[in-house]
PDB file of N, CA and C in Angstrom:
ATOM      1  N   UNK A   1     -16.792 -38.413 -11.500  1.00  0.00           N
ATOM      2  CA  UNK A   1     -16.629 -37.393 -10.494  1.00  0.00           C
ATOM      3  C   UNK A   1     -16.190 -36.107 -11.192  1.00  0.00           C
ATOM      4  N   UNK A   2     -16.982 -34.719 -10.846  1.00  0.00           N
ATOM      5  CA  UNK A   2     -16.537 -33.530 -11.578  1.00  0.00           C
ATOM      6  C   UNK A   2     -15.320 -32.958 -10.905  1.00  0.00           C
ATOM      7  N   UNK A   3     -14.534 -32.483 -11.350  1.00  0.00           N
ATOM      8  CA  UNK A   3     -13.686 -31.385 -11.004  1.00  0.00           C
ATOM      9  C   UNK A   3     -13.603 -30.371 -10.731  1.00  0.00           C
ATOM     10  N   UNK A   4     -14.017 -30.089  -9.256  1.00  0.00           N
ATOM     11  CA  UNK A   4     -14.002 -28.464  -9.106  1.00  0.00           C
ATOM     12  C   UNK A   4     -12.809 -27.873  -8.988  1.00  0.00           C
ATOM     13  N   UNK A   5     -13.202 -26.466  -9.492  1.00  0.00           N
ATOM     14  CA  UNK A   5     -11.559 -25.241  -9.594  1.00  0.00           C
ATOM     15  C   UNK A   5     -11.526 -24.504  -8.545  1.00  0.00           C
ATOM     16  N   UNK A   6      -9.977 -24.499  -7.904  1.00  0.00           N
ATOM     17  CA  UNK A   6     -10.005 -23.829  -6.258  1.00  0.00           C
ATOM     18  C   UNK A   6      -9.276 -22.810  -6.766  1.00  0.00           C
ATOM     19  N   UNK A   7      -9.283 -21.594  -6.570  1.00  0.00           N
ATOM     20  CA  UNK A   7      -8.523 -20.423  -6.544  1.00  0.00           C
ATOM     21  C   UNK A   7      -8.150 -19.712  -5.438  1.00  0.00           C
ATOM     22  N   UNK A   8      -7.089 -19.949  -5.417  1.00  0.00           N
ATOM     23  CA  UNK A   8      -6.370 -18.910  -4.087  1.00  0.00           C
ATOM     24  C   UNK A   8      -6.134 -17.405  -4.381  1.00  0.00           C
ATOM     25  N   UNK A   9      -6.692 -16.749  -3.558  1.00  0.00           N
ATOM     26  CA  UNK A   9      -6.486 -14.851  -3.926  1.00  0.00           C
ATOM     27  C   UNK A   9      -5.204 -14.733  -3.125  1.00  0.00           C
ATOM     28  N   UNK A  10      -4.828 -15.172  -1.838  1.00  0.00           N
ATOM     29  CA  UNK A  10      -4.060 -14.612  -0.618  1.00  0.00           C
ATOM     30  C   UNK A  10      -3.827 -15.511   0.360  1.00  0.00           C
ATOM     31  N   UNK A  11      -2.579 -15.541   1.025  1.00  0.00           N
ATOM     32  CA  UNK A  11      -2.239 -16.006   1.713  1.00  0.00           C
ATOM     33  C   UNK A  11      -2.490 -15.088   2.931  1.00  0.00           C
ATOM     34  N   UNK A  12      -2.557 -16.076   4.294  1.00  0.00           N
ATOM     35  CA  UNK A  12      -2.396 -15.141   5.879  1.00  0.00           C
ATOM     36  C   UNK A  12      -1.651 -16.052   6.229  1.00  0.00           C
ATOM     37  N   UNK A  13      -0.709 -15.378   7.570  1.00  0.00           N
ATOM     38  CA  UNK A  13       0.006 -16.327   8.755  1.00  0.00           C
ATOM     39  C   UNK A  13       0.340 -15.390  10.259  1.00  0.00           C
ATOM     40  N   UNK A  14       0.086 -16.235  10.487  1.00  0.00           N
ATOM     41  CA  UNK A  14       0.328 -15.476  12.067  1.00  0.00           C
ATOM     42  C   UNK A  14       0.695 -16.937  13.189  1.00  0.00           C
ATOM     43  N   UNK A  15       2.029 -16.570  13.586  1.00  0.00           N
ATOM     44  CA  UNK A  15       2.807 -17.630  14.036  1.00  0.00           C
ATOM     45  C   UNK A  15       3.307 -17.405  15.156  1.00  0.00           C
ATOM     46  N   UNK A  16       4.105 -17.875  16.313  1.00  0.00           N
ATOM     47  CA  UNK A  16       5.404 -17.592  16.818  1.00  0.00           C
ATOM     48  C   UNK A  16       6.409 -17.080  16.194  1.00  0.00           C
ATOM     49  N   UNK A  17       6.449 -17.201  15.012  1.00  0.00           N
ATOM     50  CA  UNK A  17       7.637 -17.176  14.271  1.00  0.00           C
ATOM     51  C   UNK A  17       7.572 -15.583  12.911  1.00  0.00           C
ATOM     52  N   UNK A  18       6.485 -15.496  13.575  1.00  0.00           N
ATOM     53  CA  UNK A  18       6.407 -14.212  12.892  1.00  0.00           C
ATOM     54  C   UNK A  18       4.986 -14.028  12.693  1.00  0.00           C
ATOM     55  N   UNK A  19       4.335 -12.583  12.055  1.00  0.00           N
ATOM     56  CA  UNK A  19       3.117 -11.863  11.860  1.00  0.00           C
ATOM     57  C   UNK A  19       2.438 -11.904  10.878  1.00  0.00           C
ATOM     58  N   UNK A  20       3.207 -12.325   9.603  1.00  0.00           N
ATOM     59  CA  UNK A  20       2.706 -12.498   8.547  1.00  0.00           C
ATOM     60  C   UNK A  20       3.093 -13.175   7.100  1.00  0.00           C
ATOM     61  N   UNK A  21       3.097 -14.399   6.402  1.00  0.00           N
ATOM     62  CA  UNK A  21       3.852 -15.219   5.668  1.00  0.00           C
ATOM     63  C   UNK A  21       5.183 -15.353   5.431  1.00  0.00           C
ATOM     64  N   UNK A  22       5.865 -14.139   5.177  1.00  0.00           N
ATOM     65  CA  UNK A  22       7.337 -13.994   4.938  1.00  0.00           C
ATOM     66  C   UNK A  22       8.012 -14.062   5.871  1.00  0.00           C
ATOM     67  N   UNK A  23       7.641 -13.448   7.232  1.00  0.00           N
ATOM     68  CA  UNK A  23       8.744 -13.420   8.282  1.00  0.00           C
ATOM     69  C   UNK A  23       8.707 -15.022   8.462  1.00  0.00           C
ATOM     70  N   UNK A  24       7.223 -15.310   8.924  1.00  0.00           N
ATOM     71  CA  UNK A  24       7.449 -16.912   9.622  1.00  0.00           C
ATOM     72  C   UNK A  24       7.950 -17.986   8.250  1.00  0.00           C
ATOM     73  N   UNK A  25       7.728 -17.720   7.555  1.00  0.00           N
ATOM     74  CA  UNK A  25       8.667 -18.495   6.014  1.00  0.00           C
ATOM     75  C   UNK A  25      10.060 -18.595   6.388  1.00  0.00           C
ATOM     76  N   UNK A  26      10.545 -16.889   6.372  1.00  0.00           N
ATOM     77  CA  UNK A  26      12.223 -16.816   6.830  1.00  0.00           C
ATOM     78  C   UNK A  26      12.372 -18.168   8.293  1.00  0.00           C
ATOM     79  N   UNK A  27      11.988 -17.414   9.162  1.00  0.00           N
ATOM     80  CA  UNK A  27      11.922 -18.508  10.464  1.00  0.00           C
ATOM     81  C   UNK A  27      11.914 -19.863  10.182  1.00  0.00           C
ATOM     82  N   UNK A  28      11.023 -20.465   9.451  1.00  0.00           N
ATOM     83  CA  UNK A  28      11.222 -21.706   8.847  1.00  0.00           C
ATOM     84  C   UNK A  28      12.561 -22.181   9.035  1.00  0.00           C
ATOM     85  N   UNK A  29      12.507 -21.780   7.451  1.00  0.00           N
ATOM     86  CA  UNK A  29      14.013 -21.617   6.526  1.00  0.00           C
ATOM     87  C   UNK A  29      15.227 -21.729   7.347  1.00  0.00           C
ATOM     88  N   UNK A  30      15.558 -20.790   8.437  1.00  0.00           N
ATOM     89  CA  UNK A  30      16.242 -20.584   9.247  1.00  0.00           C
ATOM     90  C   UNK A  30      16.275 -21.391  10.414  1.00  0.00           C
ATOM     91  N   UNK A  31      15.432 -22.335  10.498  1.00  0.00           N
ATOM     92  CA  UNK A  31      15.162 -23.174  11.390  1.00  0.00           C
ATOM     93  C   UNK A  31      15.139 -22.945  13.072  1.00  0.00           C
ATOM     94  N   UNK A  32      14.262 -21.347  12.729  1.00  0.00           N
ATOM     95  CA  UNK A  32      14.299 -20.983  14.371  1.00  0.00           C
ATOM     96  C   UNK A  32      12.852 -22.122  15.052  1.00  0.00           C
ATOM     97  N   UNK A  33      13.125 -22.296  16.057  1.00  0.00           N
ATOM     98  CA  UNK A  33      11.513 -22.995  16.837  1.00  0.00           C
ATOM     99  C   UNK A  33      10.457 -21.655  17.323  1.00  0.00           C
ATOM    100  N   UNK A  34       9.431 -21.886  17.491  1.00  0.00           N
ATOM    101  CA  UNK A  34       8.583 -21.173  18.190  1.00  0.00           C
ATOM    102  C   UNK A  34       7.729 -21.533  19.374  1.00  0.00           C
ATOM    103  N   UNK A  35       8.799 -22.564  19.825  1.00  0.00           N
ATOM    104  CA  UNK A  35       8.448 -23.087  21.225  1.00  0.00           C
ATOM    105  C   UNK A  35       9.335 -22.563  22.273  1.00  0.00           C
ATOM    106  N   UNK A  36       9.428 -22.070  23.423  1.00  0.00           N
ATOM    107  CA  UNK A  36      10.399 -21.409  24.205  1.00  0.00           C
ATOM    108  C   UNK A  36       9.707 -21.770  25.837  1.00  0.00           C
ATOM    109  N   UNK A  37      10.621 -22.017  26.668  1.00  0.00           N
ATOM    110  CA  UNK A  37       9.810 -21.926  28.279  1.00  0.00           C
ATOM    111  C   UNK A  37       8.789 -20.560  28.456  1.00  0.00           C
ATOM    112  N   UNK A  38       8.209 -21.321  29.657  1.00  0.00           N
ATOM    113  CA  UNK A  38       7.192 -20.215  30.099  1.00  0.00           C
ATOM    114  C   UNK A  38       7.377 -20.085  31.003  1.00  0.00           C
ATOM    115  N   UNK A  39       8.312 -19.406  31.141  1.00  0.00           N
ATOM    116  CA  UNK A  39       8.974 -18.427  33.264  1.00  0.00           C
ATOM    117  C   UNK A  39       8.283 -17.685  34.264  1.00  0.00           C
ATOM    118  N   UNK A  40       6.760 -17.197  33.460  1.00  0.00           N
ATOM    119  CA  UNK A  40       6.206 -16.453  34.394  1.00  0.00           C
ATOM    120  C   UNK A  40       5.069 -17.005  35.197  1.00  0.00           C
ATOM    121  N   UNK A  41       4.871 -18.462  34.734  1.00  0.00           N
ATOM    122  CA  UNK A  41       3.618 -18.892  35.388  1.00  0.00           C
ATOM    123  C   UNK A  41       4.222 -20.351  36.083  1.00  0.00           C
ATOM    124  N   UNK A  42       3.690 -20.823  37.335  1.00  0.00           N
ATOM    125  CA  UNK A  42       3.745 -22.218  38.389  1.00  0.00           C
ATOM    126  C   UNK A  42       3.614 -23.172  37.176  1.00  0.00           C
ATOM    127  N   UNK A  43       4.069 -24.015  36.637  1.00  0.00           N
ATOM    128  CA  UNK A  43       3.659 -24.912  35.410  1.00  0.00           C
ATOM    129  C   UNK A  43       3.609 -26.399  36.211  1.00  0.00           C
ATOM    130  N   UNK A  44       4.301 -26.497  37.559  1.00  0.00           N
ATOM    131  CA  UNK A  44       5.055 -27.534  38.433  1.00  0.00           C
ATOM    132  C   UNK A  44       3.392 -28.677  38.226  1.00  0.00           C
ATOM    133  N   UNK A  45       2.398 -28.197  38.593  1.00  0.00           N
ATOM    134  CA  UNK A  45       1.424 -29.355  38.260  1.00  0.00           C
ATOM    135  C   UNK A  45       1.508 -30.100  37.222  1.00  0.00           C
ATOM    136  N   UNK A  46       1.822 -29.560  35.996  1.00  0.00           N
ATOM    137  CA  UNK A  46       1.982 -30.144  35.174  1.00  0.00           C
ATOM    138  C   UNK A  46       3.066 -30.821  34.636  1.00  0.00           C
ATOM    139  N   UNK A  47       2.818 -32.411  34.001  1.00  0.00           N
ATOM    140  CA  UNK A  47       3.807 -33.568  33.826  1.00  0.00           C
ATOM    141  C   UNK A  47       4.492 -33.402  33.006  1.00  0.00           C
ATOM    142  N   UNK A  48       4.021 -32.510  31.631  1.00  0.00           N
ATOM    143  CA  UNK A  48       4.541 -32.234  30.686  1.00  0.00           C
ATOM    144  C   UNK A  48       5.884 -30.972  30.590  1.00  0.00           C
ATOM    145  N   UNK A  49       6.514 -31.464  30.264  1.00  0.00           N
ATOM    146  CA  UNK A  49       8.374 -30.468  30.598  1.00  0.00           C
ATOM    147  C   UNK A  49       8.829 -30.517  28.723  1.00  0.00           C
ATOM    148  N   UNK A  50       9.572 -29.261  28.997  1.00  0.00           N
ATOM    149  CA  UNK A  50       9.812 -28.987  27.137  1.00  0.00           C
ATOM    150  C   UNK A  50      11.543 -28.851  27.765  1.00  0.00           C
ATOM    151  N   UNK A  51      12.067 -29.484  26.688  1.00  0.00           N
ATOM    152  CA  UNK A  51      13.635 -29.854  26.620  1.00  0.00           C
ATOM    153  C   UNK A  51      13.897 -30.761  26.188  1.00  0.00           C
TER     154      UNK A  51
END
C-alpha cells in the first residue's frame, strides 16, 4: 500500500463558541457549552428537553 502526503495550508471554525479557531479553542479550554435554551420559539411538541 503507497503512502500518500496530506498537507494542511489552514485551518477554519465557525462554532457556537466562537467565529474562528482561536476564540472557539479558548471556549473549549474554558469549558464554556454552546448549547443554551431556545425562548423564542413553542418547542412544547417536542419530547426532547435540554437540562
Amino acid at each position: 500500500m503507497s503512502r500518500r502526503r496530506v498537507v494542511v495550508t489552514g485551518m477554519g471554525m465557525l462554532s457556537p463558541l466562537g467565529n474562528d479557531v482561536p476564540s472557539s479553542w479558548q471556549g473549549i479550554l474554558a469549558g464554556r457549552s454552546g448549547i443554551g435554551l431556545i425562548e423564542h420559539t413553542d418547542l412544547s411538541a417536542f419530547t426532547t428537553r435540554f437540562g
